[in-house]
C-alpha atoms as a PDB file:
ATOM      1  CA  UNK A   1     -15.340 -11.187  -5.989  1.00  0.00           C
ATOM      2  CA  UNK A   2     -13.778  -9.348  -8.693  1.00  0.00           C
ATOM      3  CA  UNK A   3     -10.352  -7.359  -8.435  1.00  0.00           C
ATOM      4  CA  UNK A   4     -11.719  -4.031  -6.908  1.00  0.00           C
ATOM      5  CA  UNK A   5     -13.481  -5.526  -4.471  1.00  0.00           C
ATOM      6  CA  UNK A   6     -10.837  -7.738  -3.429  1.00  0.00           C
ATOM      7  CA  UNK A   7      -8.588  -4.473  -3.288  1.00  0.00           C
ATOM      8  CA  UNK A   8     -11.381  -2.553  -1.510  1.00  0.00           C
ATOM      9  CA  UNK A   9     -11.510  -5.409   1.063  1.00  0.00           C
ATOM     10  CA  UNK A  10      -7.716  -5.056   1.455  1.00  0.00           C
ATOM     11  CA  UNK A  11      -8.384  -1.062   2.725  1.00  0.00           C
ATOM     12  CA  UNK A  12     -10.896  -2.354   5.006  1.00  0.00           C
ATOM     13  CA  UNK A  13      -8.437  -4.472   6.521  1.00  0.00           C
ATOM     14  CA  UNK A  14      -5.641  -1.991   6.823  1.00  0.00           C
ATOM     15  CA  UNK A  15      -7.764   0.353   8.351  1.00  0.00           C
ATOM     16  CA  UNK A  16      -9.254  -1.979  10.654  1.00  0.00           C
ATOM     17  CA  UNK A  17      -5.484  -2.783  11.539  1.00  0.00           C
ATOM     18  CA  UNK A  18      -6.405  -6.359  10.679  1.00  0.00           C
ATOM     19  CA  UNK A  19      -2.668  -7.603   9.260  1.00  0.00           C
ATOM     20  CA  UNK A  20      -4.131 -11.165   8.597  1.00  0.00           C
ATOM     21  CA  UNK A  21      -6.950 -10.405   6.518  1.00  0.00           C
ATOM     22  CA  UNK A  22      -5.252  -7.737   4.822  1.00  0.00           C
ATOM     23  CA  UNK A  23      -2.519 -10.776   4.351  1.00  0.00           C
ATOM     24  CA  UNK A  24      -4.976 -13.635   2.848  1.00  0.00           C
ATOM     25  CA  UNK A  25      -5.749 -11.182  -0.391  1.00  0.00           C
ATOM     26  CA  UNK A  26      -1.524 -11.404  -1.162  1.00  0.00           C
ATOM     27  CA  UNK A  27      -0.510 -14.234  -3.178  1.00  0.00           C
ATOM     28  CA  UNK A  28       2.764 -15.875  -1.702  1.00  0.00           C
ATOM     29  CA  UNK A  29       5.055 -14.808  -4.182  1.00  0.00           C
ATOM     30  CA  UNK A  30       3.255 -11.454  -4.269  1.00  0.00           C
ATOM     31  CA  UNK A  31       5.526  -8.388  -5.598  1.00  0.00           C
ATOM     32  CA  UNK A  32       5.255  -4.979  -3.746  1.00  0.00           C
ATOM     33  CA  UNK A  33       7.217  -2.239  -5.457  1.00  0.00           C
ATOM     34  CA  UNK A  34       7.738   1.228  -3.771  1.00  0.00           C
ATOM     35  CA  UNK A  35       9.192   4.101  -5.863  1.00  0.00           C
ATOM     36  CA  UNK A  36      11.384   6.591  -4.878  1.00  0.00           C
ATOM     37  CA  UNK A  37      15.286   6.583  -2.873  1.00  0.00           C
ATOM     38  CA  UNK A  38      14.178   6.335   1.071  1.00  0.00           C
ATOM     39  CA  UNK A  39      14.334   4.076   3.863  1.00  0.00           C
ATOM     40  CA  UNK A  40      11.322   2.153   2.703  1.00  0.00           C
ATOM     41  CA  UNK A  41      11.605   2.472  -1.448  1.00  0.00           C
ATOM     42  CA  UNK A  42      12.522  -1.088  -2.860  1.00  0.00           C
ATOM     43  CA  UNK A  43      11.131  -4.100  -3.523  1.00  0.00           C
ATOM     44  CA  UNK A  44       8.903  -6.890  -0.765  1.00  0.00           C
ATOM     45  CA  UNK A  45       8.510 -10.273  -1.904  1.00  0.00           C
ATOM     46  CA  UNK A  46       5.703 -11.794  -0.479  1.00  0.00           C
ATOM     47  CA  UNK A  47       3.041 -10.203   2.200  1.00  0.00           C
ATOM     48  CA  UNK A  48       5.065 -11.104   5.141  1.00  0.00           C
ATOM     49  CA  UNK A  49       8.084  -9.301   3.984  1.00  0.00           C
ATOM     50  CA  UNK A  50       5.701  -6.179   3.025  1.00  0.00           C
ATOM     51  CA  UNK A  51       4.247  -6.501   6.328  1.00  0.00           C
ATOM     52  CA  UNK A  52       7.398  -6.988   8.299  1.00  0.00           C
ATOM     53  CA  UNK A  53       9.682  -4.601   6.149  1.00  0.00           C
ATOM     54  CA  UNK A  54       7.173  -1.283   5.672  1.00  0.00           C
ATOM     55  CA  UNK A  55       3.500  -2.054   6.554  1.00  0.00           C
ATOM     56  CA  UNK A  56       5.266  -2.379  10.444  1.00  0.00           C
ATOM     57  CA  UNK A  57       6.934   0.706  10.249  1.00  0.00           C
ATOM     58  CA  UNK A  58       4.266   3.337   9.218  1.00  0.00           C
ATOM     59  CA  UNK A  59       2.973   3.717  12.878  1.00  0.00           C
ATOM     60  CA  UNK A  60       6.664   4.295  13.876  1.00  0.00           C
ATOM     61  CA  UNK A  61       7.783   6.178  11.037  1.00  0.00           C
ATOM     62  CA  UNK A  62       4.478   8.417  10.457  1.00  0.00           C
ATOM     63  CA  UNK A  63       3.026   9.031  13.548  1.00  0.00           C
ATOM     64  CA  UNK A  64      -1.127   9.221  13.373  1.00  0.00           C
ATOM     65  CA  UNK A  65      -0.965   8.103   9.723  1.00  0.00           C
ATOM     66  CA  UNK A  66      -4.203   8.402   8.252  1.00  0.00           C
ATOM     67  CA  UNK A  67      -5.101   7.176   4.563  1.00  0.00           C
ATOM     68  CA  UNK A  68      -7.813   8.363   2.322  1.00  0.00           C
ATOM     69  CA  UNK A  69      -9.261   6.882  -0.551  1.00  0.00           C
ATOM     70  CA  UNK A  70      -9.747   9.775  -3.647  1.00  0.00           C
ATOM     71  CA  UNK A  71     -10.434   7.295  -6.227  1.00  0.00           C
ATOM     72  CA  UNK A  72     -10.457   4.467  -7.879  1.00  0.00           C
ATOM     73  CA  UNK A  73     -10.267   2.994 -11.610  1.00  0.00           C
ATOM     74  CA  UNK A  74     -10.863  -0.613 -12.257  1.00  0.00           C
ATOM     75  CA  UNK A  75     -10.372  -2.694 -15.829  1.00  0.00           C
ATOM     76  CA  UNK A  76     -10.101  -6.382 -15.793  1.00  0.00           C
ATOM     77  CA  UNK A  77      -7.375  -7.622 -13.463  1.00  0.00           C
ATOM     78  CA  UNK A  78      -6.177  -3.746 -12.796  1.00  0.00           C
ATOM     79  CA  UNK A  79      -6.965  -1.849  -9.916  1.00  0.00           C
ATOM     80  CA  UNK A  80      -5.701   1.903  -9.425  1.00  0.00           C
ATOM     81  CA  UNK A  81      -6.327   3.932  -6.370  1.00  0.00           C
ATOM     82  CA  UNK A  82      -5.644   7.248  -5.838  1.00  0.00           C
ATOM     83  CA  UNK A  83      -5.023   8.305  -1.950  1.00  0.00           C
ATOM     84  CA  UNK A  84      -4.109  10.978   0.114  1.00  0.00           C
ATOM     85  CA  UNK A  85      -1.617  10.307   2.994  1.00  0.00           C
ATOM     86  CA  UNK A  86      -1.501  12.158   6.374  1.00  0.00           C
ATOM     87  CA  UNK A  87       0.673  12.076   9.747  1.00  0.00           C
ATOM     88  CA  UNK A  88       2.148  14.515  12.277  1.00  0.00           C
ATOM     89  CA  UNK A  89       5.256  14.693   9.827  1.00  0.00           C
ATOM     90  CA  UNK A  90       3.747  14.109   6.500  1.00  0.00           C
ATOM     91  CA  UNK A  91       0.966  15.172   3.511  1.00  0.00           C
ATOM     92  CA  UNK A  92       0.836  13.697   0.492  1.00  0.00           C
ATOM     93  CA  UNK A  93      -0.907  12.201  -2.152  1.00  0.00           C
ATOM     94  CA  UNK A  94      -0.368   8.457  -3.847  1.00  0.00           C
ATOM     95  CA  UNK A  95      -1.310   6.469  -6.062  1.00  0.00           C
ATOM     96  CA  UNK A  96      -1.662   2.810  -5.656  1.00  0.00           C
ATOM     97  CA  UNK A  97      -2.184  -0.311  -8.763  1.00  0.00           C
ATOM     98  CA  UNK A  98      -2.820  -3.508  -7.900  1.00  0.00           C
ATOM     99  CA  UNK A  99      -2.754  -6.805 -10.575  1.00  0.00           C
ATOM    100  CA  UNK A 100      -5.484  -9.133  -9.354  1.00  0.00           C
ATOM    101  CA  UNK A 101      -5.005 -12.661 -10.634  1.00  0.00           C
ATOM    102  CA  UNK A 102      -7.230 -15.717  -9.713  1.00  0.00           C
ATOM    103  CA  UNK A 103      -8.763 -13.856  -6.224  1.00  0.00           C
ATOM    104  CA  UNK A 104      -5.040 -12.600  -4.926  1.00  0.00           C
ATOM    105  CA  UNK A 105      -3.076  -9.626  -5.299  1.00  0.00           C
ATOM    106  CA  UNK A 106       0.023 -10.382  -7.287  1.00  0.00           C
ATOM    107  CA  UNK A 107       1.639  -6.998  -7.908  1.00  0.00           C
ATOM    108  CA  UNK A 108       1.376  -3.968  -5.633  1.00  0.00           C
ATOM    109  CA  UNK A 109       3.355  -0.547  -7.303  1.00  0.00           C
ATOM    110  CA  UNK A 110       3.028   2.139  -4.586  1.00  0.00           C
ATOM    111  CA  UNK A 111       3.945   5.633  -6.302  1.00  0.00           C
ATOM    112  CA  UNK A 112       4.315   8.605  -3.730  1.00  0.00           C
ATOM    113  CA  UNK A 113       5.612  11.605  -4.032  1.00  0.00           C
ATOM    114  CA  UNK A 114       8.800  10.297  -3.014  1.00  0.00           C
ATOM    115  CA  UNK A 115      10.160  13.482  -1.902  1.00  0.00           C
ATOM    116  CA  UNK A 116       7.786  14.260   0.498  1.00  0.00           C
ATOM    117  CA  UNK A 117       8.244  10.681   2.026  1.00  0.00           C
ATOM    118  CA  UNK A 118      11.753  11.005   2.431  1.00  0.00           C
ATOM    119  CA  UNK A 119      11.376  14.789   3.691  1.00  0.00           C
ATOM    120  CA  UNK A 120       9.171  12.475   6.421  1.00  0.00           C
ATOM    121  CA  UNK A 121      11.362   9.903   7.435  1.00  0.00           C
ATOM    122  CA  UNK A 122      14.468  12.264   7.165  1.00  0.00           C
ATOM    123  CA  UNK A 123      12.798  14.907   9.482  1.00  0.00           C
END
């Protein structure tokens, strides 16, 4: 499979709500970076930290969050995907790049428009 596909097969997952397939594509020591100063910016080590730490809260946090996928740019082991982000208490866009090395995800840089998040998890 090559790295967009893997990543496609990762939002398939999500949006399936299926946690441990979305979990096989994460390497072990995978690193899952979130920008901005809010309750969930910071840094996950590993997909059970990611899962336990922020994928968990989005149901809580941003009630009826929806994802869509605007686009996406692929070139060798980098994936970028641009997506737009809606809830009761939230709209914004993101955008997402993945590093795909030997079939896993090993980096995972989520850049929001960090204001808007917080506005969201502060409201």
């Amino acid at each position: 499979m090559t790295p967009k596909e893997i990543v496609m097969g990762g939002y398939q997952s999500f949006a399936g709500g299926d946690m441990e397939g979305l979990g096989k594509i994460y390497h072990k020591d995978a690193l899952i970076r979130v920008n901005g100063n809010h309750a969930l910016s910071g840094e996950y080590r590993g997909f059970d930290d990611f899962l336990a730490n922020f994928l968990a809260q989005i149901p809580i946090r941003f009630p009826n969050f929806n994802l869509d996928i605007l686009n996406v740019t692929a070139e060798d082991d980098r994936v970028h995907v641009r997506v737009h982000y809606t809830a009761d208490n939230l709209d914004a866009e993101s955008m997402h790049c993945f590093v795909v090395k030997e079939g896993l995800e090993t980096e995972f840089d989520i850049f929001d428009d960090s204001q808007k998040m917080a506005a969201a998890l502060n409201g």
